[in-house]
C-alpha atoms as a PDB file:
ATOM      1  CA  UNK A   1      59.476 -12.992  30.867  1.00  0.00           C
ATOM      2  CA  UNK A   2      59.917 -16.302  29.689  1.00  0.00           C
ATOM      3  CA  UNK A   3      62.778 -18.385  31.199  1.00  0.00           C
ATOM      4  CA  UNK A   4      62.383 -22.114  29.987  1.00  0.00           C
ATOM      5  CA  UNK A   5      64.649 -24.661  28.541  1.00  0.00           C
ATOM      6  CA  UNK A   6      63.529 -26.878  25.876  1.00  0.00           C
ATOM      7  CA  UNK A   7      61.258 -26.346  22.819  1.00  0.00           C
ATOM      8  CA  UNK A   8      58.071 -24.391  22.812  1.00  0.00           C
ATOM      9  CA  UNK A   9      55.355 -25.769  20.243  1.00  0.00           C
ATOM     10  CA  UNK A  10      54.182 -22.307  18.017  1.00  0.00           C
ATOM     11  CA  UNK A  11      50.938 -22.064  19.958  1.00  0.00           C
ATOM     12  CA  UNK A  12      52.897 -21.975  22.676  1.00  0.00           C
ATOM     13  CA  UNK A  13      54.999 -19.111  22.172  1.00  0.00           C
ATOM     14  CA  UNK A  14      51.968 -17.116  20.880  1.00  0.00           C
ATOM     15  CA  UNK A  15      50.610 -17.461  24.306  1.00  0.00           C
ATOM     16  CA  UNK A  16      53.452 -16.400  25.934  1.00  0.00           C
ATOM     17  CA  UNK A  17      54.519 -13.595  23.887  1.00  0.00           C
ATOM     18  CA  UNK A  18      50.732 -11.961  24.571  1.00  0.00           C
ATOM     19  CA  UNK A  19      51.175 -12.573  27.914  1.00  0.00           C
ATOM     20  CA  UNK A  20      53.986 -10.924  29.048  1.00  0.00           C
ATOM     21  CA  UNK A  21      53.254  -7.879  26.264  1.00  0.00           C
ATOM     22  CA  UNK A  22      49.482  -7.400  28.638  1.00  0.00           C
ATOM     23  CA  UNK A  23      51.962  -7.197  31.505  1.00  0.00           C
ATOM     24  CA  UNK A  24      53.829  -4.372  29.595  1.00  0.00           C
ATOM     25  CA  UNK A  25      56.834  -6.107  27.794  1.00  0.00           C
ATOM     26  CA  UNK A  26      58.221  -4.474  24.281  1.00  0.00           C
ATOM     27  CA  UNK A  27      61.565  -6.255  23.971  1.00  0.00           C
ATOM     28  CA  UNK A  28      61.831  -9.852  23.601  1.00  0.00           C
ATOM     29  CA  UNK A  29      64.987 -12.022  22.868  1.00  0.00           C
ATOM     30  CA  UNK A  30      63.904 -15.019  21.323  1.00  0.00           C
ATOM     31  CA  UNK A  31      67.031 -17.467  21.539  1.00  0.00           C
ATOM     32  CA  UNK A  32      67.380 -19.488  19.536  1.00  0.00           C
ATOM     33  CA  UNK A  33      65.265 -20.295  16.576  1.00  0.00           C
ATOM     34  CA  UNK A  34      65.792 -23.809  16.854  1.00  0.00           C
ATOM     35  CA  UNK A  35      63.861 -24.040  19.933  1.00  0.00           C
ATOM     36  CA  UNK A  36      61.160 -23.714  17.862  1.00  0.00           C
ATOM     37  CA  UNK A  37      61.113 -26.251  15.020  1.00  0.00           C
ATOM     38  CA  UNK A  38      61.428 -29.806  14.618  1.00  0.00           C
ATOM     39  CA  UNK A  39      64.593 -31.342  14.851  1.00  0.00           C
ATOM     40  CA  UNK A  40      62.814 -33.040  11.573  1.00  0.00           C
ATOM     41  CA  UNK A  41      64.754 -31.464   8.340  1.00  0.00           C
ATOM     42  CA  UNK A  42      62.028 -32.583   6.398  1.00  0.00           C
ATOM     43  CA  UNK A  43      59.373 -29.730   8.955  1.00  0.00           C
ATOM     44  CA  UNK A  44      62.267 -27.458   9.502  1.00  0.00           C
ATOM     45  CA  UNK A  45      61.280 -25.367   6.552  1.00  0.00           C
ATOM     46  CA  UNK A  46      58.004 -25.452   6.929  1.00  0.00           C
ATOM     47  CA  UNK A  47      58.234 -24.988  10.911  1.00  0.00           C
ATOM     48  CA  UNK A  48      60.809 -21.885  10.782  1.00  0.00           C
ATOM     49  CA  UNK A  49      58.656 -20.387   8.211  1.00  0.00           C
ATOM     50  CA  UNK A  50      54.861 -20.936  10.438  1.00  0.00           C
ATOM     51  CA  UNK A  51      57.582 -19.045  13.015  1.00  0.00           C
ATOM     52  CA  UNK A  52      58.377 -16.609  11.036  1.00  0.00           C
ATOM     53  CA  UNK A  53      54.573 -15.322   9.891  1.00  0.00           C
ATOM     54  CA  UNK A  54      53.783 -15.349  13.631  1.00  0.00           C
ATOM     55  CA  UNK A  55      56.356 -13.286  14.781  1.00  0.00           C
ATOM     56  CA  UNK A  56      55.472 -10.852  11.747  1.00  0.00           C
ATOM     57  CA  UNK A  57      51.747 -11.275  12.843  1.00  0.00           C
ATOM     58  CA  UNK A  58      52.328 -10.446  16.208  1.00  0.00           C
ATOM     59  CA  UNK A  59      54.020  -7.176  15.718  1.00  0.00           C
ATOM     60  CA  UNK A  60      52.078  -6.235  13.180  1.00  0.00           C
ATOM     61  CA  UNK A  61      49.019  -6.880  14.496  1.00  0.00           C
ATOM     62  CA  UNK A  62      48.688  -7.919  17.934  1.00  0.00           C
ATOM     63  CA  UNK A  63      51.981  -6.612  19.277  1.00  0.00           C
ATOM     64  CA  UNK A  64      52.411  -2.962  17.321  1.00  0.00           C
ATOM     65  CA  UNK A  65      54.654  -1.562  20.121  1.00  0.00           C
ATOM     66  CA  UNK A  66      56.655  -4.609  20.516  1.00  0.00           C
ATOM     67  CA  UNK A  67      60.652  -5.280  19.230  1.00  0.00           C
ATOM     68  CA  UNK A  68      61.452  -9.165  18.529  1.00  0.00           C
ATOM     69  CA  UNK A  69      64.923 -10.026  18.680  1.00  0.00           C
ATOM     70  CA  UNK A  70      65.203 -13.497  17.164  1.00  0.00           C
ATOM     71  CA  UNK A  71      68.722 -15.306  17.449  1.00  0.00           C
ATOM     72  CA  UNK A  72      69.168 -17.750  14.783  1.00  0.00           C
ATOM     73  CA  UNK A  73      72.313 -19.896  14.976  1.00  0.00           C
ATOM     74  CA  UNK A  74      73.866 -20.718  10.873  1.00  0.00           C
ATOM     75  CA  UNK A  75      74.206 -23.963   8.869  1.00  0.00           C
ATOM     76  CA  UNK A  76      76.782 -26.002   9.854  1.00  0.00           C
ATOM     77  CA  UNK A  77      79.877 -24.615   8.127  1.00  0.00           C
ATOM     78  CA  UNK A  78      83.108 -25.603   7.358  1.00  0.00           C
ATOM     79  CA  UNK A  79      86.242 -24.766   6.330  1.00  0.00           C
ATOM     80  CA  UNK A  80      88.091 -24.229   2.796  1.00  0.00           C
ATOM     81  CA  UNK A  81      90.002 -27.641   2.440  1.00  0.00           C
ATOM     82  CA  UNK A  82      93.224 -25.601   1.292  1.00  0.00           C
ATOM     83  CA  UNK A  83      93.395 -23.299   4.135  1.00  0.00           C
ATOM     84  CA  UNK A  84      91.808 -24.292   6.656  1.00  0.00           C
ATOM     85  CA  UNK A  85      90.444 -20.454   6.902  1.00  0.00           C
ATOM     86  CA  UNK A  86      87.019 -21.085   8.589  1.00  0.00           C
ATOM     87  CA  UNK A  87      84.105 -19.549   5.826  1.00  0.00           C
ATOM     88  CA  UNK A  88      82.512 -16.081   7.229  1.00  0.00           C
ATOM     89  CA  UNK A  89      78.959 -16.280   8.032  1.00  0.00           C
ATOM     90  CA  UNK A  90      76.367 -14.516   5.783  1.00  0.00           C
ATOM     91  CA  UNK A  91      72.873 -14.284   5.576  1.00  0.00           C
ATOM     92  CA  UNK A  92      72.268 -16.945   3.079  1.00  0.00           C
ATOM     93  CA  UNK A  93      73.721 -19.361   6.065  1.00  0.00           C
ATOM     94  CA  UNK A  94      71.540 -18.716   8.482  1.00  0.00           C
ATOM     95  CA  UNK A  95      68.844 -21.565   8.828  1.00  0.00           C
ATOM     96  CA  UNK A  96      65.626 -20.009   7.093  1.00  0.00           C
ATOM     97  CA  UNK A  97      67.174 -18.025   5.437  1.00  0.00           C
ATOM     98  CA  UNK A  98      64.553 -17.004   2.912  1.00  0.00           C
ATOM     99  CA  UNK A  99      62.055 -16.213   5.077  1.00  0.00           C
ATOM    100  CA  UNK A 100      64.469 -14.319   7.770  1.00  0.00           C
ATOM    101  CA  UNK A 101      65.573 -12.113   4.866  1.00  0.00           C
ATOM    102  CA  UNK A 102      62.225 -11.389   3.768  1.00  0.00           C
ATOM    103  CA  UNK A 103      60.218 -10.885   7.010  1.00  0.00           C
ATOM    104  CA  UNK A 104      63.126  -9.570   9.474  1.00  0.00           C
ATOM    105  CA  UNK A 105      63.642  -5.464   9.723  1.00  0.00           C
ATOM    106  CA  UNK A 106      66.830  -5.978  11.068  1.00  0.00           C
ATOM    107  CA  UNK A 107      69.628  -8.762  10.574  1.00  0.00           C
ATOM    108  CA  UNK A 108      73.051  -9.144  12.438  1.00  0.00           C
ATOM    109  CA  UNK A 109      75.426 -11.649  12.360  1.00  0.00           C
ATOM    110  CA  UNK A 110      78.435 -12.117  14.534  1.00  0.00           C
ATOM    111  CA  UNK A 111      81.505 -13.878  13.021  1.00  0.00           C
ATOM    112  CA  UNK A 112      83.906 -14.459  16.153  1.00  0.00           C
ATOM    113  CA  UNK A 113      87.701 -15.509  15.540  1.00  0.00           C
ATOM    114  CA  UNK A 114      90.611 -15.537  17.178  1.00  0.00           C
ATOM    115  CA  UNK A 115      90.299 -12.437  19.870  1.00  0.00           C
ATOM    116  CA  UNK A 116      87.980 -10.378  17.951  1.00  0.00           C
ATOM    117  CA  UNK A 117      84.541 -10.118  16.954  1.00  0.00           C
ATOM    118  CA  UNK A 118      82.945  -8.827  13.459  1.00  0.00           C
ATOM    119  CA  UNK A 119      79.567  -7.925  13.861  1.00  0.00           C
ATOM    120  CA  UNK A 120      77.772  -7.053  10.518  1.00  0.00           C
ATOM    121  CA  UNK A 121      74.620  -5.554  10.086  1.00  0.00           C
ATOM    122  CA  UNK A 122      73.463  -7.098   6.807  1.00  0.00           C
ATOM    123  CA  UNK A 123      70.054  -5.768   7.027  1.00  0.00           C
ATOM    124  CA  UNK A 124      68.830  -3.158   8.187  1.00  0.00           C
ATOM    125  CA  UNK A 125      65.501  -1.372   7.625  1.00  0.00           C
ATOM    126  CA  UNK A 126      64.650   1.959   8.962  1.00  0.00           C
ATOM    127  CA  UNK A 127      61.058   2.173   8.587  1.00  0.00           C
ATOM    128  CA  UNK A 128      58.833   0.263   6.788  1.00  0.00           C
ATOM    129  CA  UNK A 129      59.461   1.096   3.113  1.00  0.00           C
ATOM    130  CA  UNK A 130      63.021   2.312   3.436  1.00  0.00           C
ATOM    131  CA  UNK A 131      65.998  -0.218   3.758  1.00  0.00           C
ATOM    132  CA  UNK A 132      69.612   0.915   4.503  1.00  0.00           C
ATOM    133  CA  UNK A 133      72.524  -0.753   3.383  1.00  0.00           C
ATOM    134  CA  UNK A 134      74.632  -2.501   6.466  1.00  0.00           C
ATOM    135  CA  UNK A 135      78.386  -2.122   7.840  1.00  0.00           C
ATOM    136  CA  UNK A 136      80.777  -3.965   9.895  1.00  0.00           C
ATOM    137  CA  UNK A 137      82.746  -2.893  13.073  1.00  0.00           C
ATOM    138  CA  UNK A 138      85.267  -5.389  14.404  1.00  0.00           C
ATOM    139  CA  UNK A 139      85.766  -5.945  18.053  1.00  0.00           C
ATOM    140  CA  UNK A 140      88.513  -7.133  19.935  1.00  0.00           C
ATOM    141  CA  UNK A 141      88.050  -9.557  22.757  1.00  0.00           C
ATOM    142  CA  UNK A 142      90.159 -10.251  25.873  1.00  0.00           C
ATOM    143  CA  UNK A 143      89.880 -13.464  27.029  1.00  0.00           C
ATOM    144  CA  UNK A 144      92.701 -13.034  30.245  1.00  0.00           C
ATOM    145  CA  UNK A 145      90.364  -9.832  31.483  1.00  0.00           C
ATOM    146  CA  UNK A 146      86.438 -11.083  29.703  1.00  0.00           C
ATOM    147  CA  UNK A 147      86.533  -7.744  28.139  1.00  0.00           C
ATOM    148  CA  UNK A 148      85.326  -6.534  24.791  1.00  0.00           C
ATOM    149  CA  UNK A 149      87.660  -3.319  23.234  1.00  0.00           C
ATOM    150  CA  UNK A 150      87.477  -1.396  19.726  1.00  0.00           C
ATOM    151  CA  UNK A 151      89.712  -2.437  17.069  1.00  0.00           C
ATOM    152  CA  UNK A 152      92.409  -0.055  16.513  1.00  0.00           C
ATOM    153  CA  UNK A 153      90.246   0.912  12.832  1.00  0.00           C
ATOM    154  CA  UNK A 154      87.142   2.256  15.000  1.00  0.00           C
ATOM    155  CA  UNK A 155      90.163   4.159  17.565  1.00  0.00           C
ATOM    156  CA  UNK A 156      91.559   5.794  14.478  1.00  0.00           C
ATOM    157  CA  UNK A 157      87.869   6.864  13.323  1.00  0.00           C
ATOM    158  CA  UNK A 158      87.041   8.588  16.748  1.00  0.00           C
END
């Protein structure tokens, strides 16, 4: 379990992911990317990518029962000029993207407006030569009670 705030250098994070898979860990959240690379854009490539072959490393190799969950928060976006409609988030947003769509089994992105909640699954590999093509639910989001419900589309479906 590791609870710190801050950034944690890649050595670092090595370390600790061995450590708390000896003491019999096999899901880790990593959030956020961010915390660690550079604030640097000129490293940020080259950081999230040294990242990125780690955390492949470590499952593959050190880590084989292991499941990495790595939260990775998008480019700054903005909105079309003429609409003001905010622009949906997709994998090519995401900060590394090139390497997080090559190395990661699994991708989900969350796209939150107004009440509700899309989550897509725009990758999503089932084993390690076959990869499934993704969905979207949408979820609708109470802020008065802090409760998530299903859209009336997944109600209709049950």
């Amino acid at each position: 379990f590791i609870n710190r705030v801050g950034s944690l250098s890649i050595p670092e994070l090595e370390y600790s992911l061995i450590s708390a898979y000896k003491q019999g860990f096999r899901f880790f959240v990593l959030d956020h990317l961010n915390y660690f690379i550079s604030p640097s854009v000129d490293a940020q490539v080259v950081e999230t990518d040294a990242t990125m072959i780690l955390l492949q490393k470590m499952v593959k190799e050190v880590m084989p029962e292991a499941h990495i969950v790595l939260v990775v928060h998008p480019k700054k976006l903005g909105s079309c000029p003429k609409t003001g409609i905010s622009h949906r988030i997709s994998i090519q947003d995401l900060k590394g993207s090139s390497r997080i769509s090559q190395d990661a089994d699994n991708v989900w992105i969350i796209n939150k407006g107004d009440g509700i909640v899309d989550l897509t699954v725009a990758k999503l590999r089932s084993d390690a030569a076959a990869m499934t093509a993704g969905g979207m639910v949408t979820i609708g989001f109470n802020k008065q009670l802090f409760q998530y419900t299903m859209s009336a589309k997944i109600e209709a479906l049950m």
